[in-house]
Structure formats: structure tokens, C-alpha cells
N, C-alpha and C. Protein backbone atom coordinates (compact mmCIF):
# COMPACT_ATOMS: atom_id res chain seq x y z
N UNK A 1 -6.99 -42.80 43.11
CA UNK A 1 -6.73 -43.08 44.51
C UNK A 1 -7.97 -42.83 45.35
N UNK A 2 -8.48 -41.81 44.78
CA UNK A 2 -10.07 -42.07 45.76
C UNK A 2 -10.95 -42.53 45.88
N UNK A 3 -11.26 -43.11 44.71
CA UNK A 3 -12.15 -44.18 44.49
C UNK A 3 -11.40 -45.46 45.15
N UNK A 4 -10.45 -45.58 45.38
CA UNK A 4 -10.35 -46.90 46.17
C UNK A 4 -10.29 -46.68 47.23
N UNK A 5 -10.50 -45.57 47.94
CA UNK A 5 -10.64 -45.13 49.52
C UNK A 5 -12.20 -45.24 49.99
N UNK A 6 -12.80 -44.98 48.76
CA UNK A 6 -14.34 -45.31 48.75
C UNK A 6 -14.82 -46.56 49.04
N UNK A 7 -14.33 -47.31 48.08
CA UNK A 7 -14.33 -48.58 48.12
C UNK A 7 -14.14 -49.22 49.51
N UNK A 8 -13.26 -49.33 49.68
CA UNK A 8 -12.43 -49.26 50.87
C UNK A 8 -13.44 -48.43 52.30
N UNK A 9 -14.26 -47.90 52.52
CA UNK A 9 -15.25 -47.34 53.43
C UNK A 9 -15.79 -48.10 53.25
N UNK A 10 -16.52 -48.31 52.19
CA UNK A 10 -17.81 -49.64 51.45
C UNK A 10 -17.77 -50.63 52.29
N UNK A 11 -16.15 -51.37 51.97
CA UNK A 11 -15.94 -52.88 52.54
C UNK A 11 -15.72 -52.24 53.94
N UNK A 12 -15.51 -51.52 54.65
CA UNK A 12 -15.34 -51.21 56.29
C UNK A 12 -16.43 -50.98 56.62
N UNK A 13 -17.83 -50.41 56.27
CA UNK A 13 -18.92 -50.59 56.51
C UNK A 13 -19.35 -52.09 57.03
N UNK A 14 -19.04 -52.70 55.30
CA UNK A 14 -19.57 -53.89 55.91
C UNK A 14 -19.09 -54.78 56.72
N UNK A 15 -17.86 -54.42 57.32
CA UNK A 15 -16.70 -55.59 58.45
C UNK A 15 -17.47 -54.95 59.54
N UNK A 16 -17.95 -53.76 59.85
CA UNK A 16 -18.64 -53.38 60.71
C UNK A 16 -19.98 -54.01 61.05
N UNK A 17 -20.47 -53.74 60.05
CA UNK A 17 -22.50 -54.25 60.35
C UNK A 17 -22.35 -55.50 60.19
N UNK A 18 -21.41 -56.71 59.89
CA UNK A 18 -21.66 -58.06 60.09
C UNK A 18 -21.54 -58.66 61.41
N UNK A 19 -20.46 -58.57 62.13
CA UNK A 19 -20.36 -58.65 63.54
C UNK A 19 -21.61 -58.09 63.93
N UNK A 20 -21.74 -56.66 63.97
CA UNK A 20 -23.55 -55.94 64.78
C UNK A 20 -24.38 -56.91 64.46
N UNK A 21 -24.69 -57.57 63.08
CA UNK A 21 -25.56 -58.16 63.18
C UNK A 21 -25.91 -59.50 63.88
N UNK A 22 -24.36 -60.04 63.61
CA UNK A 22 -24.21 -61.31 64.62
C UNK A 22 -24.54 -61.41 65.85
N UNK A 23 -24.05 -60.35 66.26
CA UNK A 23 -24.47 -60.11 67.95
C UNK A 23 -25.63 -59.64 68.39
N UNK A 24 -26.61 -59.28 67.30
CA UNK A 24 -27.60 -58.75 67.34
C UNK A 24 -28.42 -59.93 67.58
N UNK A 25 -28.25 -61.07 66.50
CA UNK A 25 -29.05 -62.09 65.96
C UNK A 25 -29.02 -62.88 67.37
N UNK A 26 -27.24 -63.17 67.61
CA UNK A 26 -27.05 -64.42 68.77
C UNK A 26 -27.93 -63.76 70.01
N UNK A 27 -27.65 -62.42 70.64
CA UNK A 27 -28.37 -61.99 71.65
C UNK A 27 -29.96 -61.76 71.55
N UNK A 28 -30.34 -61.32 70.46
CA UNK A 28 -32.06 -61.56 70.53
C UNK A 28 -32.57 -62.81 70.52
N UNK A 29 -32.76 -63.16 69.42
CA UNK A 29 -33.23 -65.09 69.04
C UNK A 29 -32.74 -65.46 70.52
N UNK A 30 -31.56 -65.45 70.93
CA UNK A 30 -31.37 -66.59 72.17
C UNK A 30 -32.08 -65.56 72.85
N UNK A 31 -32.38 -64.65 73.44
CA UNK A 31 -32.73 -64.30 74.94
C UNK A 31 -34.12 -64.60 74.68
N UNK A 32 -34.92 -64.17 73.23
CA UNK A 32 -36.13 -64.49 73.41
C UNK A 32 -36.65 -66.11 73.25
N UNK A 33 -35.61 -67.07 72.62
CA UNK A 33 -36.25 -68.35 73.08
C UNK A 33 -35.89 -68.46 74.13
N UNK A 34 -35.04 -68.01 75.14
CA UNK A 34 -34.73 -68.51 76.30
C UNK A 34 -35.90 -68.13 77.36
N UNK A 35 -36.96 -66.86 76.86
CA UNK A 35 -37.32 -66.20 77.83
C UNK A 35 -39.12 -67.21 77.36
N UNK A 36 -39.47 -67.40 76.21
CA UNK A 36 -40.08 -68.33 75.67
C UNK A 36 -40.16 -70.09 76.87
N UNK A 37 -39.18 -70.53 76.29
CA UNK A 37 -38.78 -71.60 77.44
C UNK A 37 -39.00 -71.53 78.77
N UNK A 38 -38.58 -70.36 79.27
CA UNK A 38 -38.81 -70.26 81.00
C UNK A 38 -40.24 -69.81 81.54
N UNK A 39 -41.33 -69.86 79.87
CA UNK A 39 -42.46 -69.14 79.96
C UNK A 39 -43.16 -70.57 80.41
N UNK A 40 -42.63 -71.85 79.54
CA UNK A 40 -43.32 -72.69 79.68
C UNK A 40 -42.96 -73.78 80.65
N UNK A 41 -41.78 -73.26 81.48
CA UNK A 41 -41.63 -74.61 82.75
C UNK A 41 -42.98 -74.30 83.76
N UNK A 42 -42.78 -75.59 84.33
CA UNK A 42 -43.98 -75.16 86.05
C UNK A 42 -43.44 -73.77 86.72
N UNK A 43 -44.25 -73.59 87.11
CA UNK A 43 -44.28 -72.26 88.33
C UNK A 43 -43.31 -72.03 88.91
N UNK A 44 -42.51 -73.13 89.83
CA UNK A 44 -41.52 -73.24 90.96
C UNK A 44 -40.33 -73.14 89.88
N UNK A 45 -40.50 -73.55 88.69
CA UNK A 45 -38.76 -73.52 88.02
C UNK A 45 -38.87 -72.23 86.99
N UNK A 46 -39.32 -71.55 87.22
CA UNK A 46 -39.83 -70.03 86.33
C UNK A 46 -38.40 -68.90 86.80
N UNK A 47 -38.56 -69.32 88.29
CA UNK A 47 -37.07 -68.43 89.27
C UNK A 47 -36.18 -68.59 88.39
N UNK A 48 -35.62 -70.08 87.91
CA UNK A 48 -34.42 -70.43 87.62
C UNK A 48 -34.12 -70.07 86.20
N UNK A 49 -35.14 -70.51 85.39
CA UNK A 49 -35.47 -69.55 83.84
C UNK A 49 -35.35 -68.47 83.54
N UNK A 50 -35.86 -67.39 84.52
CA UNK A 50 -35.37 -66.00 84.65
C UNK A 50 -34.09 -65.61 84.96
N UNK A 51 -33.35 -66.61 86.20
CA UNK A 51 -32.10 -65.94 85.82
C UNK A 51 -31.08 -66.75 85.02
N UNK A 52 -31.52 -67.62 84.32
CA UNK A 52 -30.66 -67.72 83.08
C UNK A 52 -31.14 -66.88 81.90
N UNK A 53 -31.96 -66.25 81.96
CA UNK A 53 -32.51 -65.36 80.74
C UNK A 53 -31.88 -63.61 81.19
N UNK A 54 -31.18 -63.34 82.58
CA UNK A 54 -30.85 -62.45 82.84
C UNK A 54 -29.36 -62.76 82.62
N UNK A 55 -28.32 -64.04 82.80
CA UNK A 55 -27.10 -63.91 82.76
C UNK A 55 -26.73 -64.62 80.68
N UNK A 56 -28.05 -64.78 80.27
CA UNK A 56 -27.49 -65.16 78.85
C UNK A 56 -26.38 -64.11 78.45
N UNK A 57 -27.31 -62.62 78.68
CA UNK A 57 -26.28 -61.68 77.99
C UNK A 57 -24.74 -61.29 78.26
N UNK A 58 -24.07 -61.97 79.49
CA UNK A 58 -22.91 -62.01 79.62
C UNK A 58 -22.63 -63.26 79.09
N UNK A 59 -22.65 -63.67 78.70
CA UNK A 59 -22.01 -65.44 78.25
C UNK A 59 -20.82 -64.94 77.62
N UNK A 60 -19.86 -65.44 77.54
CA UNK A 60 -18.49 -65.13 76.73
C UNK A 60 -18.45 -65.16 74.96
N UNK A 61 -19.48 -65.75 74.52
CA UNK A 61 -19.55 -66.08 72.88
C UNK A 61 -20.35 -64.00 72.70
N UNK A 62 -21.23 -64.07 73.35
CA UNK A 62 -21.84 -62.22 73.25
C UNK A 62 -21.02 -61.50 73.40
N UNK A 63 -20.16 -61.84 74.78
CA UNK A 63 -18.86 -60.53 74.61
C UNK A 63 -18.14 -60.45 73.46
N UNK A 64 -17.71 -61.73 73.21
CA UNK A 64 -16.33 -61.68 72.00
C UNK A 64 -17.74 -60.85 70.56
N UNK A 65 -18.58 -61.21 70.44
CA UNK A 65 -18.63 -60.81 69.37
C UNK A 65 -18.96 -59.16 69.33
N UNK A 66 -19.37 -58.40 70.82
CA UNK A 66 -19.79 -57.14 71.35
C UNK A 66 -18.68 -56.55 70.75
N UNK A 67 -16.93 -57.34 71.52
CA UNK A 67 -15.86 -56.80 71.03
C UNK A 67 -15.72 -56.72 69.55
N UNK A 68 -15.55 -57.74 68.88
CA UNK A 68 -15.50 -57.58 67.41
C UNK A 68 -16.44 -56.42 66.90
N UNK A 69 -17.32 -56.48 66.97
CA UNK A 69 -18.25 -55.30 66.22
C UNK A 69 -17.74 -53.92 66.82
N UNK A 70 -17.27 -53.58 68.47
CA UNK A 70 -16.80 -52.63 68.38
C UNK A 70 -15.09 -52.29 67.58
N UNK A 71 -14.55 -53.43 67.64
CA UNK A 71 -13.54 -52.83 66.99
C UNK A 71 -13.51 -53.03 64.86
N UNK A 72 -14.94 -53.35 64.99
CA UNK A 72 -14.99 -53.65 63.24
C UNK A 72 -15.66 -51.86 63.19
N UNK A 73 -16.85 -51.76 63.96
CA UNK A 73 -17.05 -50.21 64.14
C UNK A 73 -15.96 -48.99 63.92
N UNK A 74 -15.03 -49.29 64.99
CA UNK A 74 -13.39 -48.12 65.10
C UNK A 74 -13.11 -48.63 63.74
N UNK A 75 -12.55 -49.50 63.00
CA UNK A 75 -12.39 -49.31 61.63
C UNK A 75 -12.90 -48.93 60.32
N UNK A 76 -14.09 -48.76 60.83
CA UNK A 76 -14.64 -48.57 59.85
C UNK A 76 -15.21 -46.84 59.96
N UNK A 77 -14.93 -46.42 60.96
CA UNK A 77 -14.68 -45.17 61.03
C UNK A 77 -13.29 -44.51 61.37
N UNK A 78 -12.52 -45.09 61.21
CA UNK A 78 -11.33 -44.51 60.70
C UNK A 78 -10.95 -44.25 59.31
N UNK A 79 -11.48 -45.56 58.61
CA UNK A 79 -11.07 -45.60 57.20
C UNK A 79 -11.96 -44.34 56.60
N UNK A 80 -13.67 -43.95 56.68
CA UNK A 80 -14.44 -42.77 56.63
C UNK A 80 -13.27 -41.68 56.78
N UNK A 81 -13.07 -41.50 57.90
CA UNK A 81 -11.87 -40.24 58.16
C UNK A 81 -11.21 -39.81 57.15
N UNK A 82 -10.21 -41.32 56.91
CA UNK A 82 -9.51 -40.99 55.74
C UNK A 82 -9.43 -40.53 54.41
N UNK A 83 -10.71 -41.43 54.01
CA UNK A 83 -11.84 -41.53 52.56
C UNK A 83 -11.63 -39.66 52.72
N UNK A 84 -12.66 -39.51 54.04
CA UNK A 84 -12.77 -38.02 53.99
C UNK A 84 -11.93 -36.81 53.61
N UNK A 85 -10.73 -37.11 54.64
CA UNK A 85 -9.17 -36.45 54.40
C UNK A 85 -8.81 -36.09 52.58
N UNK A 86 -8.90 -37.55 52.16
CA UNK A 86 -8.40 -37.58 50.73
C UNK A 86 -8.86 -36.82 49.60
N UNK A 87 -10.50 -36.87 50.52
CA UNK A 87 -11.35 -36.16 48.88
C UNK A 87 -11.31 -34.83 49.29
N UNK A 88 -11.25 -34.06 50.76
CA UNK A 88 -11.35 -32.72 50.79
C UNK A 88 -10.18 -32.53 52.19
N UNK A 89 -9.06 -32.21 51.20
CA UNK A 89 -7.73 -31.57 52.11
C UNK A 89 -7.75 -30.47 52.76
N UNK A 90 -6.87 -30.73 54.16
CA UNK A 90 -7.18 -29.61 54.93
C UNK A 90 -7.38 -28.49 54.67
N UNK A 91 -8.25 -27.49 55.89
CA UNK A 91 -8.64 -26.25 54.99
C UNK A 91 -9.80 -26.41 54.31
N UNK A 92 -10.43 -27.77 54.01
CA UNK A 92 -11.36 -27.45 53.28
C UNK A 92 -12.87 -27.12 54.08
N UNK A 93 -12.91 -26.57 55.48
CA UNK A 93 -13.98 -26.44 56.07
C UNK A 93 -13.60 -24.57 56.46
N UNK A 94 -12.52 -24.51 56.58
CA UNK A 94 -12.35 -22.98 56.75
C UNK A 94 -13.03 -22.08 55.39
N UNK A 95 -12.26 -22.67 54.51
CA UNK A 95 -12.29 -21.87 53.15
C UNK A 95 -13.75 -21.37 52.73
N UNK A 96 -13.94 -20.34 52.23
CA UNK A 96 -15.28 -19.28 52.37
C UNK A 96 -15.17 -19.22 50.23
């Protein structure tokens, strides 16, 4: 049984760091070609480049995935908890 609680952390790790990375990937790459792009319009349209390079990071596709990774995160530290619970039962931080 504990080895599949292990396991089981393993795969919740990784439901965790895939979303992070997604949101990592979609929000960098886009803000920096976006900020790239607004490097190279004329002068007068530079204003308008900047603040689409300031509201990219609210766009609704960044939130949903902000959310997912935080709640792939909460699972994947819950399941740890448990993993934890299983291999060392209560008491086991008192005990001398």
C-alpha cells in the first residue's frame, strides 16, 4: 500500500508541474514576442504595444491555466500529506 501512495505523489507531482509549465511557457514566449513586436513598430504606435504587452497577462487562456496549476499544485500536496501519513503514523514526530 505504500508504494502505491508513492507512486501516486510521483504522478501528482507531475499533474502539478505540467500546467506550471504551460503557463509558464504561454506567459513568457507570448509576453516576450509581444514585447519584441512593440520593439519594432514606429515610435507613435510603441504606446499601444506596451499596453498590450501589459494586459497580455490577464487574458483569460493565462488565468484558466494560473487556476489549473494552482489547483494541480493543492493536489499534489495533499496526496504528499498522505504518502506521508501512511509511511510514518501519528506520533511519529513526538516519539524520542
Amino acid at each position: 500500500m505504500g508504494r502505491s501512495l508513492l507512486d501516486a505523489h510521483a504522478g501528482s507531482n507531475l499533474a502539478g508541474a505540467c500546467p506550471y509549465a504551460a503557463w509558464e511557457f504561454v506567459l513568457g514566449v507570448g509576453t516576450g514576442i509581444l514585447a519584441e513586436e512593440s520593439n519594432a513598430l514606429p515610435t507613435a504606435q510603441q504606446a499601444v504595444g506596451a499596453a498590450l504587452v501589459d494586459s497580455y497577462g490577464e487574458h483569460g487562456l493565462i488565468d484558466v491555466l494560473a487556476q489549473v496549476d494552482s489547483v494541480g499544485w493543492a493536489v499534489a500536496m495533499i496526496v504528499a500529506a498522505v504518502a506521508l501519513r501512511h509511511t510514518h503514523p501519528p506520533g511519529w514526530a513526538a516519539s524520542s
